[in-house]
Protein backbone atom coordinates (compact mmCIF):
# COMPACT_ATOMS: atom_id res chain seq x y z
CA UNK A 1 -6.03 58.54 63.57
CA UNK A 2 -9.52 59.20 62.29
CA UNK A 3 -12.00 56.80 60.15
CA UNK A 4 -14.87 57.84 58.36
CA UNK A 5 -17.89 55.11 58.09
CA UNK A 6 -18.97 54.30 54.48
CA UNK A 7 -21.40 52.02 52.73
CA UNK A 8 -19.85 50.15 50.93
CA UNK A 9 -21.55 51.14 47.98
CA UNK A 10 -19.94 54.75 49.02
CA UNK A 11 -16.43 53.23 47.80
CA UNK A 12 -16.57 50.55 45.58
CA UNK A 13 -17.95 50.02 41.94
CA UNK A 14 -19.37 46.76 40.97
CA UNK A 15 -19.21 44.70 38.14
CA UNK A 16 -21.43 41.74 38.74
CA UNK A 17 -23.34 42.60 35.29
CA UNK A 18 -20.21 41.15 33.63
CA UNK A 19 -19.89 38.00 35.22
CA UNK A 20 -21.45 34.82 32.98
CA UNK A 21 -22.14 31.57 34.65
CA UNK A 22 -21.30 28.97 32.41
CA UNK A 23 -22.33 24.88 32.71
CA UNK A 24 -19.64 22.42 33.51
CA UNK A 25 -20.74 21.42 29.39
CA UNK A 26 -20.35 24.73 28.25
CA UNK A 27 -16.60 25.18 30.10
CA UNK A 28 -15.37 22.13 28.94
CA UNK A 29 -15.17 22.94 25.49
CA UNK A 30 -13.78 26.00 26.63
CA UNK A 31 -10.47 25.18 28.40
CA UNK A 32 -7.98 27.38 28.46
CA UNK A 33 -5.56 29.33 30.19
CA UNK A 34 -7.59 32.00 32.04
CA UNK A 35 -9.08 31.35 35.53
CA UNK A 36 -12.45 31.34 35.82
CA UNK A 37 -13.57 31.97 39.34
CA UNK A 38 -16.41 31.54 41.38
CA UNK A 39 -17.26 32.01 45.23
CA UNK A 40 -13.90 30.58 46.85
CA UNK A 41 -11.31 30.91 44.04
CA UNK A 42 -10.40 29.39 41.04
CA UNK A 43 -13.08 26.71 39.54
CA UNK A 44 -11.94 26.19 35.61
CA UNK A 45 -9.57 27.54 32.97
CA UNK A 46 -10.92 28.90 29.78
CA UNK A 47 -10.70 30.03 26.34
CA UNK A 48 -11.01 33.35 26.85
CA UNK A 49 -12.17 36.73 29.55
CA UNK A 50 -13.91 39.14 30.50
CA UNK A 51 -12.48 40.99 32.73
CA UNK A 52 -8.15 42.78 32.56
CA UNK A 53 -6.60 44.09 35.59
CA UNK A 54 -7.05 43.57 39.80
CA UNK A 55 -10.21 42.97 41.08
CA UNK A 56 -11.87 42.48 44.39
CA UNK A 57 -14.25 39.11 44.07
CA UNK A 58 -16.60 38.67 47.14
CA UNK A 59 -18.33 35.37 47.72
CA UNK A 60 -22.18 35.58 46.75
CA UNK A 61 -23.52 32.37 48.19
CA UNK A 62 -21.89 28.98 49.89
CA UNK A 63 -21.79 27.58 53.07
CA UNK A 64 -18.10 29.26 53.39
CA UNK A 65 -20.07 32.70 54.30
CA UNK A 66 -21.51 31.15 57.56
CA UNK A 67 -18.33 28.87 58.87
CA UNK A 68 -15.41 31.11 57.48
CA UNK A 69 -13.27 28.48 56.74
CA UNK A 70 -11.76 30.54 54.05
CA UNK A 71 -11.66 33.68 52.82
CA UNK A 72 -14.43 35.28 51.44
CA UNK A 73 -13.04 38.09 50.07
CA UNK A 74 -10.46 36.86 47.30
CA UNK A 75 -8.35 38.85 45.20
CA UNK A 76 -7.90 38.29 41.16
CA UNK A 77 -5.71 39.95 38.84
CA UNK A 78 -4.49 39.42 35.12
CA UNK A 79 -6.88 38.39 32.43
CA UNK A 80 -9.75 36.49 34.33
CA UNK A 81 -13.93 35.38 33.94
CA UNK A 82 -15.74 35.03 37.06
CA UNK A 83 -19.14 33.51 37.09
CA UNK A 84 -22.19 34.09 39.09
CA UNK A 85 -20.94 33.29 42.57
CA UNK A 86 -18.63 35.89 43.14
CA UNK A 87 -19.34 39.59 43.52
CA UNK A 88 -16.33 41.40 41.41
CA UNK A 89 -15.14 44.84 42.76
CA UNK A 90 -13.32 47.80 41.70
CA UNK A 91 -11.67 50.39 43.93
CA UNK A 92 -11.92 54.11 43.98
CA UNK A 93 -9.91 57.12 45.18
CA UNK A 94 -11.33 56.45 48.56
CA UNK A 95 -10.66 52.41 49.06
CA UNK A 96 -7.56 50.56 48.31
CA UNK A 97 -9.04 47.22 47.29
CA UNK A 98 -6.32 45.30 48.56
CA UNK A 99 -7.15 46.92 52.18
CA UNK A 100 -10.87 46.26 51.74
CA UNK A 101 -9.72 42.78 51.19
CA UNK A 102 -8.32 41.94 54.15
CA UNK A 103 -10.72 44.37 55.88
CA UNK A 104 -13.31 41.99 54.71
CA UNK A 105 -12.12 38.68 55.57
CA UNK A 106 -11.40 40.12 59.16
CA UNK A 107 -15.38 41.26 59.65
CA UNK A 108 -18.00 39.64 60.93
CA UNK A 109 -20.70 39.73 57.95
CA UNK A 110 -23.42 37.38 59.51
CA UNK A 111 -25.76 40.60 59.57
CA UNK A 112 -25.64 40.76 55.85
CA UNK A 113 -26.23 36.95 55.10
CA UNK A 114 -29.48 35.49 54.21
CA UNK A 115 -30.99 32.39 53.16
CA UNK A 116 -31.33 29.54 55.86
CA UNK A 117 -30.33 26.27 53.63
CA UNK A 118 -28.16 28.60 51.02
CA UNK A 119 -26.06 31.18 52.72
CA UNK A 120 -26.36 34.34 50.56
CA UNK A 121 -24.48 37.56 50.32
CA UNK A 122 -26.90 39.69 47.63
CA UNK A 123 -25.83 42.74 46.10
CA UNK A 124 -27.96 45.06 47.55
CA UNK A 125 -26.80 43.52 51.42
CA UNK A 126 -23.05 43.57 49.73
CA UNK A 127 -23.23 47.32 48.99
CA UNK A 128 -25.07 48.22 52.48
CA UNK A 129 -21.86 46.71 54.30
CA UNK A 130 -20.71 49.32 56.78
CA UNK A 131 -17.15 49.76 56.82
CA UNK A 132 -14.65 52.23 58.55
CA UNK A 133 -11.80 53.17 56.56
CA UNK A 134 -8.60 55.50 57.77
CA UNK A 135 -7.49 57.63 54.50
CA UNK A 136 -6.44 56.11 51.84
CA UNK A 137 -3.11 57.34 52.07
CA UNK A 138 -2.88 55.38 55.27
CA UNK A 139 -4.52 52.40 53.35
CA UNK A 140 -1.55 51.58 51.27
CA UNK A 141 0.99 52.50 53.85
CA UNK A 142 -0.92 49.25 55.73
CA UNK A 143 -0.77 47.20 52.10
CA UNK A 144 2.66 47.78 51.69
CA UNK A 145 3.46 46.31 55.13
CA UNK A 146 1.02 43.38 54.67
CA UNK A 147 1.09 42.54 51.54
CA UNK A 148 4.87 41.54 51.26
CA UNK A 149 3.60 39.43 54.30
CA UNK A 150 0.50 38.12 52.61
CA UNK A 151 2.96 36.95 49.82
CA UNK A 152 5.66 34.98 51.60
CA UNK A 153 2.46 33.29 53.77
CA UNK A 154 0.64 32.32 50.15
CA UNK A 155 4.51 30.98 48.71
CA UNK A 156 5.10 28.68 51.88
CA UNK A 157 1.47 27.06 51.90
CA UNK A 158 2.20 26.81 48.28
CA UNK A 159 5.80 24.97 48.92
CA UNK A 160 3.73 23.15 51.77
CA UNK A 161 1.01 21.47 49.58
CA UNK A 162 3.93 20.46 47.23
CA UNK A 163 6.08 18.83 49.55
CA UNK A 164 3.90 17.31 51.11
CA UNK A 165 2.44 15.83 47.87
CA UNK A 166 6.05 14.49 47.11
CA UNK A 167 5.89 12.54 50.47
CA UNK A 168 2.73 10.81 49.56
CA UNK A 169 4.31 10.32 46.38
CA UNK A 170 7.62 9.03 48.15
CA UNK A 171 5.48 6.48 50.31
């Protein structure tokens, strides 16, 4: 099986010049019913989006990058906003974004992280990331074994939180 190194810049387009940060004022007389997410996921629902489709959002800054108590590499799909402190990728021929995703969250990216008080994944470090990728081909063979995985993993933690929600409830 052979892997070819890339920059990550090699394989990726990013669309951080479309992300808007927007005050806790400014969202809330903008609620809604798209997601608007930042570094670890889902921080507000608004009025409307900016961005249609699946996309690749990468933590910029937070003390998550350092302890990796979640993922930093989170995926987003539908109609969506993201604001300033998440990095927002698109895939290419070469990189099944889904792959890069878990490829991501299973790297050690300390080398790429600056700041000493404010952990900080720029974009220039973001697209310097050295990755080794098999062909794509093989790529999505791996996603379609994972993901179905992924999913049932995601839809127990989900049932999970709600039970046990009902047995605080309950008590």
């Amino acid at each position: 099986m052979k892997f070819n190194t890339y920059r990550l810049s090699e394989v990726i387009t990013l669309e951080d010049a479309r992300r808007e940060p927007l005050s806790a004022e400014q969202r809330a007389a903008r609620k809604g019913i798209y997601p608007y997410y930042g570094a670890q996921g889902v921080v507000d629902y608004l009025d409307d989006y900016t961005f249609v489709g699946d996309k690749l959002l990468v933590a910029e800054d937070g003390e998550n990058l350092r302890s990796n108590k979640q993922p930093i590499a989170n995926w987003a799909t539908g109609k969506f906003r993201v604001n300033n402190h998440a990095h927002v990728l698109c895939g290419s021929p070469f990189c099944n974004l889904r792959y890069l995703c878990y490829l991501l969250n299973e790297m050690n990216l300390s080398a790429y992280i600056t700041g000493s008080t404010q952990p900080k994944l720029s974009q220039k470090s973001l697209l310097n990331i050295e990755i080794s990728l098999p062909s794509r081909n093989l790529q999505d063979k791996i996603v379609s074994f994972i993901q179905p995985i992924d999913n049932k993993v995601t839809c127990l933690t989900r049932t999970n939180g709600h039970l046990s929600e009902q047995f605080v409830l309950a008590a």
